[in-house]
PDB file of N, CA and C in Angstrom:
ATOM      1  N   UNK A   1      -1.931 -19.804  -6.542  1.00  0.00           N
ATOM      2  CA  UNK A   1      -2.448 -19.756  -5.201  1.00  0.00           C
ATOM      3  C   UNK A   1      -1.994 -18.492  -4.482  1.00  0.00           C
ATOM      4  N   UNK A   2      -0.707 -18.039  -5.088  1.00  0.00           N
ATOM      5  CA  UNK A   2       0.050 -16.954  -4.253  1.00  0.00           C
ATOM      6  C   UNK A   2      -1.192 -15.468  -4.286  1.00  0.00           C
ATOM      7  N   UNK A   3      -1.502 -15.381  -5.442  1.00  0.00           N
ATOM      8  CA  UNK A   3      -1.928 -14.404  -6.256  1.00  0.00           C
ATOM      9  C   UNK A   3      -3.341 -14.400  -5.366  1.00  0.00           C
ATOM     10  N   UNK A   4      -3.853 -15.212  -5.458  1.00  0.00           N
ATOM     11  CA  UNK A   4      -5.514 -15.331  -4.622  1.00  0.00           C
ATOM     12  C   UNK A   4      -5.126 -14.722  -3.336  1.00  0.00           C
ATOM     13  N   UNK A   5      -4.337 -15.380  -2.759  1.00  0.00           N
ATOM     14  CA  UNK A   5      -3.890 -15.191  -1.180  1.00  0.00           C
ATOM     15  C   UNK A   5      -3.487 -13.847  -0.822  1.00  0.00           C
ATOM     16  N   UNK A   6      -2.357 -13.027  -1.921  1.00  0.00           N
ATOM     17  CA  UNK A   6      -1.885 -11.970  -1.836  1.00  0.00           C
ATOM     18  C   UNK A   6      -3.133 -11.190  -1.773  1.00  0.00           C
ATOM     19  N   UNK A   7      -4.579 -11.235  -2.571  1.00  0.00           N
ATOM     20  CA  UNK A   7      -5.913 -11.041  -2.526  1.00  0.00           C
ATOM     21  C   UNK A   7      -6.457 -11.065  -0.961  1.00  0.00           C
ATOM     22  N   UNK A   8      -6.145 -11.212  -0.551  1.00  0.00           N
ATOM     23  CA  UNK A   8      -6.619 -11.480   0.862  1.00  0.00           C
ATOM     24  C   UNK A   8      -6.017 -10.950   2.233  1.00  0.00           C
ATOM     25  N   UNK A   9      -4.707 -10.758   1.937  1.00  0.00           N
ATOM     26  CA  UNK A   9      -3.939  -9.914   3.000  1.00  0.00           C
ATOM     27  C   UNK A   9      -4.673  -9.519   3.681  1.00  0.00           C
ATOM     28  N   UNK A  10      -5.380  -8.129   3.174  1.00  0.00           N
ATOM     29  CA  UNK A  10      -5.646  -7.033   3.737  1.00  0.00           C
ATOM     30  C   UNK A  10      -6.911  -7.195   4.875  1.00  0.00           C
ATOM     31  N   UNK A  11      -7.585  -8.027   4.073  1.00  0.00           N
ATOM     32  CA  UNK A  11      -9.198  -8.449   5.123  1.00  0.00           C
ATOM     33  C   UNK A  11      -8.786  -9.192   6.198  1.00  0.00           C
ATOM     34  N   UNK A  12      -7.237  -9.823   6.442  1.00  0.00           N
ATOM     35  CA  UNK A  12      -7.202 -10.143   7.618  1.00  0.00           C
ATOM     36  C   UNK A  12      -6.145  -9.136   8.798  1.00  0.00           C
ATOM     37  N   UNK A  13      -6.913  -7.568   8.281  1.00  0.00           N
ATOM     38  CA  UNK A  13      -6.371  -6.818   9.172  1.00  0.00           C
ATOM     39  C   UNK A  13      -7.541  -5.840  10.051  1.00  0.00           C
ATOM     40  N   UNK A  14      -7.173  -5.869  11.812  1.00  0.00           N
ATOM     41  CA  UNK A  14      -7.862  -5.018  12.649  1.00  0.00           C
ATOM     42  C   UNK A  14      -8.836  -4.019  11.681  1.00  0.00           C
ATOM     43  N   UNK A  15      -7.967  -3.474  10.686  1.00  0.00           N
ATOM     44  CA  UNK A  15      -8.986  -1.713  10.054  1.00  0.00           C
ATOM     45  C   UNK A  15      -9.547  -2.556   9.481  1.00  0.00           C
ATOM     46  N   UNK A  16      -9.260  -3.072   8.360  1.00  0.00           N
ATOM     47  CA  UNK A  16      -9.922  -3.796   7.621  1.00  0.00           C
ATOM     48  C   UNK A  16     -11.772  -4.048   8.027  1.00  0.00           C
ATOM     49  N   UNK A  17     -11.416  -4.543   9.079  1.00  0.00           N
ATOM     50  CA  UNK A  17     -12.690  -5.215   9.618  1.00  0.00           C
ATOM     51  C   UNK A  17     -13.317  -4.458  10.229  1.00  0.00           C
ATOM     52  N   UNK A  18     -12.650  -3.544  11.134  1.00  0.00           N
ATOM     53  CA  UNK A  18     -13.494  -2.783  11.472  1.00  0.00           C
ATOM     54  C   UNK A  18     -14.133  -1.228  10.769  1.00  0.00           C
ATOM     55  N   UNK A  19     -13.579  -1.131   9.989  1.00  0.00           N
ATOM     56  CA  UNK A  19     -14.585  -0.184   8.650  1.00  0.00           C
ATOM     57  C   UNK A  19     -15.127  -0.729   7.604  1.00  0.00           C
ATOM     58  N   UNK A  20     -15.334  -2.344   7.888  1.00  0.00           N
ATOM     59  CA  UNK A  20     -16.398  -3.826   7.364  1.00  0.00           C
ATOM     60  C   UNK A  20     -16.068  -3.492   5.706  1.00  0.00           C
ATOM     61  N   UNK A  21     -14.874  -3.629   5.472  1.00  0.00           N
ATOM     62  CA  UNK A  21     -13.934  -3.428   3.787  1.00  0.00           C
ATOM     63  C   UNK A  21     -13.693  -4.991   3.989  1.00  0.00           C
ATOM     64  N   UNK A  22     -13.861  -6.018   4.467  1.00  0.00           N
ATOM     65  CA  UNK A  22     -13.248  -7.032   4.585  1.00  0.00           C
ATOM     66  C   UNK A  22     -14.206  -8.247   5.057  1.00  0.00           C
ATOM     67  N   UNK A  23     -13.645  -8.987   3.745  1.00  0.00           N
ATOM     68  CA  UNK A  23     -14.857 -10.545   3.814  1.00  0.00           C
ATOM     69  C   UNK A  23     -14.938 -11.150   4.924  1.00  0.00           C
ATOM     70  N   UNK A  24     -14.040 -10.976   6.233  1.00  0.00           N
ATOM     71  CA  UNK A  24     -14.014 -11.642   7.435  1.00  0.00           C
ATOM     72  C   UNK A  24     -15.312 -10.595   8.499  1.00  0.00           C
ATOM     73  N   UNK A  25     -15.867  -9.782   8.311  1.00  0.00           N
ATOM     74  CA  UNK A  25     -16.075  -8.795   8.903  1.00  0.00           C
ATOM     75  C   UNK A  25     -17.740  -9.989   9.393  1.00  0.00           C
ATOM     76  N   UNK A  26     -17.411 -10.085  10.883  1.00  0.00           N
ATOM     77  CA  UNK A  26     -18.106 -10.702  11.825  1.00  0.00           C
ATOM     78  C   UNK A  26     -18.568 -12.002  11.387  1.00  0.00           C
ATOM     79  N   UNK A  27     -16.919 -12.598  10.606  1.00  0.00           N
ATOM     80  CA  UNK A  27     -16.925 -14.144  10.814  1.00  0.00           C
ATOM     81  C   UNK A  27     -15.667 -14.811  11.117  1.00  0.00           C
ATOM     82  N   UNK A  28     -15.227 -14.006  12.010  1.00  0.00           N
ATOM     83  CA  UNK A  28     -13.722 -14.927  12.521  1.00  0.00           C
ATOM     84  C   UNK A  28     -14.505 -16.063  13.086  1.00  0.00           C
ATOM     85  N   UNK A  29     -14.122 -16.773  12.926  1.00  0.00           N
ATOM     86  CA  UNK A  29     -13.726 -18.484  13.717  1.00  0.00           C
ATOM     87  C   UNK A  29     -15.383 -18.776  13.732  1.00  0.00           C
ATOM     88  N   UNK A  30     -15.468 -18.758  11.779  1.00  0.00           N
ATOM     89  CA  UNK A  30     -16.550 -19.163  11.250  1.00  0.00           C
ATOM     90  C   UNK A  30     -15.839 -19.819   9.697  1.00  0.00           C
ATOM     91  N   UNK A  31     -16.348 -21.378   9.910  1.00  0.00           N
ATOM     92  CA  UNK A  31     -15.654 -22.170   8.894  1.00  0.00           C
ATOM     93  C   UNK A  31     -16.102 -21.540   7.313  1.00  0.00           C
ATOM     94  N   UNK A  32     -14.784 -20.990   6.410  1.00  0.00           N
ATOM     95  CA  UNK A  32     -15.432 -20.344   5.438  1.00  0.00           C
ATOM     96  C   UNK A  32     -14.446 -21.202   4.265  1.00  0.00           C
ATOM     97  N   UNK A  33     -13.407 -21.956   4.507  1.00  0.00           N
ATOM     98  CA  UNK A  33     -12.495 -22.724   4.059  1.00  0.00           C
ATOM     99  C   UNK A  33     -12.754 -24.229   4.328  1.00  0.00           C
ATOM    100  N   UNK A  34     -11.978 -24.961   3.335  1.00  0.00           N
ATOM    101  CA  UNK A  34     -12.010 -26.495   3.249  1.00  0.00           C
ATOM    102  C   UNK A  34     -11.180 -26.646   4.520  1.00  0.00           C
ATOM    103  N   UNK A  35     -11.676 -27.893   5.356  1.00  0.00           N
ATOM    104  CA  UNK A  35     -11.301 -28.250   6.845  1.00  0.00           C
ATOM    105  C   UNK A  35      -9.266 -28.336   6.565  1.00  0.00           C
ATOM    106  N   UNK A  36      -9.390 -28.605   5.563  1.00  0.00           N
ATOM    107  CA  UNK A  36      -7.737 -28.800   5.289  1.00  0.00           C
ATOM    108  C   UNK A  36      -7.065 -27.608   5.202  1.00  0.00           C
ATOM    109  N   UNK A  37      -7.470 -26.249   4.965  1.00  0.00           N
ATOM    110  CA  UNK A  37      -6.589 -25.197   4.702  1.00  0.00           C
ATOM    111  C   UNK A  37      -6.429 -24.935   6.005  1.00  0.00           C
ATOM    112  N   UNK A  38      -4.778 -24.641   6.402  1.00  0.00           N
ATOM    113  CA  UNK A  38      -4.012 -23.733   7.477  1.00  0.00           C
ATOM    114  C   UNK A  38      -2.868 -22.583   6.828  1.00  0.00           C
ATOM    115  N   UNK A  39      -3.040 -21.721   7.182  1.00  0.00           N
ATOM    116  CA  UNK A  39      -2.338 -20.516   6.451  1.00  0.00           C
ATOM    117  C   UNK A  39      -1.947 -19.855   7.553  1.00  0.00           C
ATOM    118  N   UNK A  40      -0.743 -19.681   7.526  1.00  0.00           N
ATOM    119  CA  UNK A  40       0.283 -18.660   8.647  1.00  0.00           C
ATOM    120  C   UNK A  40       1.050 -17.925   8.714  1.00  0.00           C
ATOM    121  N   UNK A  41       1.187 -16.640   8.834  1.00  0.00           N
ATOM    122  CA  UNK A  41       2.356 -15.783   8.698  1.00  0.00           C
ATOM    123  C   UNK A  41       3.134 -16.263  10.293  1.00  0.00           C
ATOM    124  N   UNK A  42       4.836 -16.306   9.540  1.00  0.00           N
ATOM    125  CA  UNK A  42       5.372 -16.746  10.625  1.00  0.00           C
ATOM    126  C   UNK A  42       6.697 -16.227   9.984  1.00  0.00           C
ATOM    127  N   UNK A  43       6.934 -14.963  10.588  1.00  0.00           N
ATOM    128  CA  UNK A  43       8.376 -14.351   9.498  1.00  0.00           C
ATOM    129  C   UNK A  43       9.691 -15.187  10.212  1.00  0.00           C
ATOM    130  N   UNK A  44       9.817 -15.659  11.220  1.00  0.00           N
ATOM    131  CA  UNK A  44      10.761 -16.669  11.953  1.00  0.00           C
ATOM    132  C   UNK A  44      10.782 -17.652  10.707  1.00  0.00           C
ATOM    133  N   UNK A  45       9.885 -18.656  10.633  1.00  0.00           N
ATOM    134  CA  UNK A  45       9.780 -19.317   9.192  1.00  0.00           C
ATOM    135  C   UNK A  45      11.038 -19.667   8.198  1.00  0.00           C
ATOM    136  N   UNK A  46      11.967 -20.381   8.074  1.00  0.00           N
ATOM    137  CA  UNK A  46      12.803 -20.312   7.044  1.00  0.00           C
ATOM    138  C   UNK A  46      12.332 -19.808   5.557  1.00  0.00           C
ATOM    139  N   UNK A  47      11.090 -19.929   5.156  1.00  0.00           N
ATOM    140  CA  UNK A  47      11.145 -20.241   3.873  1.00  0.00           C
ATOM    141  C   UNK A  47      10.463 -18.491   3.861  1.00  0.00           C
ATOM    142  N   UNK A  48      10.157 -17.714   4.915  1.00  0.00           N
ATOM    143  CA  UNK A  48       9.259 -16.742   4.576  1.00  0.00           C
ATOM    144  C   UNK A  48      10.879 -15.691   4.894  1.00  0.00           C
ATOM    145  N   UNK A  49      10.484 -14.369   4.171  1.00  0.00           N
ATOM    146  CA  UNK A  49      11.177 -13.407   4.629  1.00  0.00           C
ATOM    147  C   UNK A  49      10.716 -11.898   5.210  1.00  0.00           C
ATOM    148  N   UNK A  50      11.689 -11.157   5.017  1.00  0.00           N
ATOM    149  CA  UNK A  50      11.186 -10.295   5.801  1.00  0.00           C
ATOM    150  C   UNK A  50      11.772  -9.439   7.266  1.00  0.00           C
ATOM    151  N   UNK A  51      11.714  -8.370   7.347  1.00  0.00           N
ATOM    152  CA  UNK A  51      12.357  -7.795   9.068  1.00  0.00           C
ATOM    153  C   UNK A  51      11.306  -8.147  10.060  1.00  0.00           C
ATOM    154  N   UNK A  52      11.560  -8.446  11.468  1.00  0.00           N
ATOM    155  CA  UNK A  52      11.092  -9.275  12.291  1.00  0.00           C
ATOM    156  C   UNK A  52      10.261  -8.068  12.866  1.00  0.00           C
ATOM    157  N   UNK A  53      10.607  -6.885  12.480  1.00  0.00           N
ATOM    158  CA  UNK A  53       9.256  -5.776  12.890  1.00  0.00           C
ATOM    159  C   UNK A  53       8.901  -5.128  12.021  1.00  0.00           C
ATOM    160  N   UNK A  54       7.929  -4.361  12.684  1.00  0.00           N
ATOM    161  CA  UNK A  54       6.867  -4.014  11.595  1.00  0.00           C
ATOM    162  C   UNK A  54       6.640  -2.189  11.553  1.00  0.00           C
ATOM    163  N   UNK A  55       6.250  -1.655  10.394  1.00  0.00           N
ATOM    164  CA  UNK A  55       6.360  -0.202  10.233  1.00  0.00           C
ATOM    165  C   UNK A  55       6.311   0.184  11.371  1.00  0.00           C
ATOM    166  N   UNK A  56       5.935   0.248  12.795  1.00  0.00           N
ATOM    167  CA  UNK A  56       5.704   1.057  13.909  1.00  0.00           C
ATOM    168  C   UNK A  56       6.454   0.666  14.444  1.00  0.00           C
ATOM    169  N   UNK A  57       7.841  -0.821  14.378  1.00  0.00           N
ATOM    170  CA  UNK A  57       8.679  -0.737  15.550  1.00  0.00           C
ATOM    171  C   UNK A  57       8.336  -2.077  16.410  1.00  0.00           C
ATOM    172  N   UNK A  58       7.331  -2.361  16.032  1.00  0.00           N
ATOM    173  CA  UNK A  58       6.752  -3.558  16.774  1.00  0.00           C
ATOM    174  C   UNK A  58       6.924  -4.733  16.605  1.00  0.00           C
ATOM    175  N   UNK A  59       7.936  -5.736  17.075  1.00  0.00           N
ATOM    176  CA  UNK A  59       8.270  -7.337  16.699  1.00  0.00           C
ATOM    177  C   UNK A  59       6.836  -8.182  16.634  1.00  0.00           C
ATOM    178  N   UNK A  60       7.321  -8.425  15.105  1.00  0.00           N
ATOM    179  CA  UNK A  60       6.502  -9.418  14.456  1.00  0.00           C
ATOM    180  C   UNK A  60       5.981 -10.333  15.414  1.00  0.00           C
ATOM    181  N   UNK A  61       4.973 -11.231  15.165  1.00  0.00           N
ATOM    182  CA  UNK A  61       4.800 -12.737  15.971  1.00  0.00           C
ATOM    183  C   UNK A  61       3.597 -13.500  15.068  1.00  0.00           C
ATOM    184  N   UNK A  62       4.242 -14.667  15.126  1.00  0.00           N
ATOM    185  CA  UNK A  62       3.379 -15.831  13.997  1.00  0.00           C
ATOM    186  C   UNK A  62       1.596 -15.466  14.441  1.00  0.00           C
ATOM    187  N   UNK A  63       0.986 -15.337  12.871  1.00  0.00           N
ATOM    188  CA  UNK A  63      -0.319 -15.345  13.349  1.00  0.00           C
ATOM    189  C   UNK A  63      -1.122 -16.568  12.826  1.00  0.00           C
ATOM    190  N   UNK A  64      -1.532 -17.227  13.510  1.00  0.00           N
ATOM    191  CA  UNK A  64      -2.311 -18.795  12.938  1.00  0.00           C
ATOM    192  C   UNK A  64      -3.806 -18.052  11.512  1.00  0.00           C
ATOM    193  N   UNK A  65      -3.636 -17.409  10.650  1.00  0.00           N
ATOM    194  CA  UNK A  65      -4.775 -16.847  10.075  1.00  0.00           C
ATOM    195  C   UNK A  65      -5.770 -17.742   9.759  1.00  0.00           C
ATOM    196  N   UNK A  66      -5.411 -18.655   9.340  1.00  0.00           N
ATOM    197  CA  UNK A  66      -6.673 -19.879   9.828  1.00  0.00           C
ATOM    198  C   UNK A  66      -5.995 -21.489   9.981  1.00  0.00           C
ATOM    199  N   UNK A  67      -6.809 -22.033  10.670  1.00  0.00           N
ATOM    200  CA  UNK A  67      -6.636 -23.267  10.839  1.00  0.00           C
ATOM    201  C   UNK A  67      -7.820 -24.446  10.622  1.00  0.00           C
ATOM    202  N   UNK A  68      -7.490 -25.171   9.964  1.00  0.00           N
ATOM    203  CA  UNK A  68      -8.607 -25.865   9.729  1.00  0.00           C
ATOM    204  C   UNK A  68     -10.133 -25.541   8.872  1.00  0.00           C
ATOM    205  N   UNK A  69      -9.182 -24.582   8.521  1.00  0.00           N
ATOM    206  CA  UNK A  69     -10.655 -23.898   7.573  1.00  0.00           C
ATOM    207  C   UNK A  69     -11.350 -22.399   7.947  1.00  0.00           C
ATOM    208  N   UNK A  70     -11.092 -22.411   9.436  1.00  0.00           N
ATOM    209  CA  UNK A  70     -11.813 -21.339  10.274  1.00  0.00           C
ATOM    210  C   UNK A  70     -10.449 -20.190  10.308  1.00  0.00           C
ATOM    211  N   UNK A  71     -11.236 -19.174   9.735  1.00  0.00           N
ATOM    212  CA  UNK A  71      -9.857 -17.911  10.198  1.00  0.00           C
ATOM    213  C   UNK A  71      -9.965 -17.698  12.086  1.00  0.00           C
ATOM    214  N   UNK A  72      -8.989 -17.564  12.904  1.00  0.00           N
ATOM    215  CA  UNK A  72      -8.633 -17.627  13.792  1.00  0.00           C
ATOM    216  C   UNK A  72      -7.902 -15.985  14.837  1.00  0.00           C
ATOM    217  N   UNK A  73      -6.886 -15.818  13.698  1.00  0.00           N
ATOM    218  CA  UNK A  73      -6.312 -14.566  13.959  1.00  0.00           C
ATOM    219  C   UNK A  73      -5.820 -13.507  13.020  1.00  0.00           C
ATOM    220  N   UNK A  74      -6.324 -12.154  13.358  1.00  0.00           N
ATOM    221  CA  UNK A  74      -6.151 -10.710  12.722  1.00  0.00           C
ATOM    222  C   UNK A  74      -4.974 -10.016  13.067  1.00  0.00           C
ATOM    223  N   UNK A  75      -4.379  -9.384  11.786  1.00  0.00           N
ATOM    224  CA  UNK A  75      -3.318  -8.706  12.450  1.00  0.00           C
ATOM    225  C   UNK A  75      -3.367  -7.509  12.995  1.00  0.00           C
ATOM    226  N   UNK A  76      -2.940  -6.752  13.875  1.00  0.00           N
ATOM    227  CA  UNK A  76      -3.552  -5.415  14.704  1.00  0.00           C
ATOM    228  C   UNK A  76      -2.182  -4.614  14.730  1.00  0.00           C
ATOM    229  N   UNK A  77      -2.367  -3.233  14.581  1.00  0.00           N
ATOM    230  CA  UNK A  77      -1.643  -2.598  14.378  1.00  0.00           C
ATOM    231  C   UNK A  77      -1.674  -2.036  15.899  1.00  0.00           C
ATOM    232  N   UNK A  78      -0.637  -0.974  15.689  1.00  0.00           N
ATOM    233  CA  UNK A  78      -0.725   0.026  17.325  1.00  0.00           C
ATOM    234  C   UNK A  78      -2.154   0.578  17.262  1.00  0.00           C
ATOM    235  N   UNK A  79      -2.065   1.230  16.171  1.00  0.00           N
ATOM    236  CA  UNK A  79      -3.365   2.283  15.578  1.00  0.00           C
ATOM    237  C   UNK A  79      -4.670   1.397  16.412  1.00  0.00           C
ATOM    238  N   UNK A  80      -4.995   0.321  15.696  1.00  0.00           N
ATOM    239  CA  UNK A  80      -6.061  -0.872  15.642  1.00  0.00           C
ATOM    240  C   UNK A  80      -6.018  -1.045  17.212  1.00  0.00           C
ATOM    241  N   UNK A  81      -4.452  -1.321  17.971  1.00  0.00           N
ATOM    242  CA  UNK A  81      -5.222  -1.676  19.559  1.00  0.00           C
ATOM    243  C   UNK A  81      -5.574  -0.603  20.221  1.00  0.00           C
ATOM    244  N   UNK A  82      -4.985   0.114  19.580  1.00  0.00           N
ATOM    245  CA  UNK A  82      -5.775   1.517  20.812  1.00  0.00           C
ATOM    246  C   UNK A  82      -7.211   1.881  20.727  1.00  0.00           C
ATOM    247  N   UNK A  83      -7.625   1.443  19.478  1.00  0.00           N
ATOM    248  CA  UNK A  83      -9.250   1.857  18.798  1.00  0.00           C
ATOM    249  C   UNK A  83      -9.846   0.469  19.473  1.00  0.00           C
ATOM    250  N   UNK A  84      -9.185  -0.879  19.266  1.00  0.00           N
ATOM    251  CA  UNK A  84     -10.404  -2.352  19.197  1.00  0.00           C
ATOM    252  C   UNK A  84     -10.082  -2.662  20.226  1.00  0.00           C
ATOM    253  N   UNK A  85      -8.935  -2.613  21.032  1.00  0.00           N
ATOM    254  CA  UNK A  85      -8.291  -3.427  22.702  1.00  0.00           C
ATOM    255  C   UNK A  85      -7.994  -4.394  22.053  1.00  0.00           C
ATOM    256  N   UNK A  86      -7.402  -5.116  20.808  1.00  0.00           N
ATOM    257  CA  UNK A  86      -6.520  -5.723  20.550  1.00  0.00           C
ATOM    258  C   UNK A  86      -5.127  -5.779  20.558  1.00  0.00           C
ATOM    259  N   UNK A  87      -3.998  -6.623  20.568  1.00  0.00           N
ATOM    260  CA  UNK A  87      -2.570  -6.648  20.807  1.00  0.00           C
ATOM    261  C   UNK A  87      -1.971  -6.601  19.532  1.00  0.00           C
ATOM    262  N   UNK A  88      -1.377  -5.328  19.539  1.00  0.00           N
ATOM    263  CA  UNK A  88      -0.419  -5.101  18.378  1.00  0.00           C
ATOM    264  C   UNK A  88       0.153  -6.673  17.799  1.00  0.00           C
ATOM    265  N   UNK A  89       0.068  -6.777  17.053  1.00  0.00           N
ATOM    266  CA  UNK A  89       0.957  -8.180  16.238  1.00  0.00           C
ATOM    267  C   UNK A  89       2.210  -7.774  15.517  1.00  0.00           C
ATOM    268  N   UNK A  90       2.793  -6.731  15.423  1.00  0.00           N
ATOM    269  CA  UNK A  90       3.435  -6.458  14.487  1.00  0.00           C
ATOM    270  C   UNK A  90       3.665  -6.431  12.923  1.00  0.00           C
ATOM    271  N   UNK A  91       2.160  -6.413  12.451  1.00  0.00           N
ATOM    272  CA  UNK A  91       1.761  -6.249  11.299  1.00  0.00           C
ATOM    273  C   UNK A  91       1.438  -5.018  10.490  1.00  0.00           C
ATOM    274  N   UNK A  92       2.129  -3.882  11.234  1.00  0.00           N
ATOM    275  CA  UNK A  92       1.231  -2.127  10.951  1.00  0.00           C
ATOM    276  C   UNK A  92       2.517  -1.345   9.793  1.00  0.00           C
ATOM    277  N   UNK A  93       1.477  -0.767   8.926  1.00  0.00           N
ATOM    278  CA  UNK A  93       2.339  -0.029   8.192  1.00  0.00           C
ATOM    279  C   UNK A  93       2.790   1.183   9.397  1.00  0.00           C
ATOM    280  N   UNK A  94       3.963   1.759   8.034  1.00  0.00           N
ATOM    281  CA  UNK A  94       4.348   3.300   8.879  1.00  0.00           C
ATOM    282  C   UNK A  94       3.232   4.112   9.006  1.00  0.00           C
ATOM    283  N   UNK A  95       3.441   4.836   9.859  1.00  0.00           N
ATOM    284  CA  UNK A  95       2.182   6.110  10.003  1.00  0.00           C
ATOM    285  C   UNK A  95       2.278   7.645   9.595  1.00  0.00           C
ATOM    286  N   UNK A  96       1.935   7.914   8.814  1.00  0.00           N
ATOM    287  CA  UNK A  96       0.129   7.459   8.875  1.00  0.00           C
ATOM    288  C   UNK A  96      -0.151   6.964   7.758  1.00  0.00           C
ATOM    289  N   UNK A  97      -1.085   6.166   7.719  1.00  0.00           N
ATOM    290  CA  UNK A  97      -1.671   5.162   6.656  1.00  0.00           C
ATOM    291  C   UNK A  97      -3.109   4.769   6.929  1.00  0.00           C
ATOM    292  N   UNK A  98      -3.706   4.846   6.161  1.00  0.00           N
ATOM    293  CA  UNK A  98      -5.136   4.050   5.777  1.00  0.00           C
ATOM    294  C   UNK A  98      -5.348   2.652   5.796  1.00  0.00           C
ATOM    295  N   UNK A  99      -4.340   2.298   5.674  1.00  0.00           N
ATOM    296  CA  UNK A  99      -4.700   0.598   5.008  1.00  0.00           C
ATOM    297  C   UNK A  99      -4.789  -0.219   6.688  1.00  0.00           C
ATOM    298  N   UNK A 100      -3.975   0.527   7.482  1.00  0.00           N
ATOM    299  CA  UNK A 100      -3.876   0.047   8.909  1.00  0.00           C
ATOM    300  C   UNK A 100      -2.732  -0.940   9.199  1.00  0.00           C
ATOM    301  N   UNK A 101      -3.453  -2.219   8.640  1.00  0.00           N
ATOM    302  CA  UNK A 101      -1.768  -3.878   8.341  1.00  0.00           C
ATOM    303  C   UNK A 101      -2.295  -4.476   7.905  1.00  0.00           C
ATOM    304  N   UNK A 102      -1.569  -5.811   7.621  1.00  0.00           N
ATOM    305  CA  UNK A 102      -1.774  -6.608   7.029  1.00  0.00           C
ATOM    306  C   UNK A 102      -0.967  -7.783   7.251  1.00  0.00           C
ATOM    307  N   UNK A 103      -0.875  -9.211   7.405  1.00  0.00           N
ATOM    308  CA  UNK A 103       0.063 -10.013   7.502  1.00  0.00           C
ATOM    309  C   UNK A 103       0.708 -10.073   6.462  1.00  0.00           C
TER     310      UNK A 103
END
């Protein structure tokens, strides 16, 4: 399951979607999962690890990536809010980078 998922990181990031590289690209909080899947980055989390910020400096914060089946939330880099008016999540590589973030 890890392996599929690790597959998926990337499409639930700001660039991702918005240079449409990514299977979510104009279907957030469009049921694309069984009503039972919830998936969350939450580096607070005991069981997850990790530094609580992210390549740019920016403290992490739990992102609900889907709930109930429906993806919900993207991770956004600095880069990503200054381009989309989204809120940094603390998901951004160092800069400069292509890939943008990723949870």
């Amino acid at each position: 399951m890890q392996d599929l998922l690790g597959q998926m990181f990337f499409d639930f990031g700001a660039t991702a979607i918005h240079d449409q590289r990514s299977f979510l690209t104009g279907r957030i909080g469009e049921r694309l999962f069984g009503e039972g899947i919830h998936i969350a980055d939450d580096v607070y989390h005991p069981l997850q690890t990790g530094p609580p910020f992210d390549g740019e400096g920016v403290p992490r914060r739990r992102l609900a990536l889907v709930e109930g089946g429906v993806p919900r939330e993207i991770a956004c880099s600095r880069q990503a809010a200054g381009r989309e008016g989204c809120e940094a999540t603390g998901h951004g590589f160092p800069l400069p980078n292509e890939a943008g973030e990723a949870p």
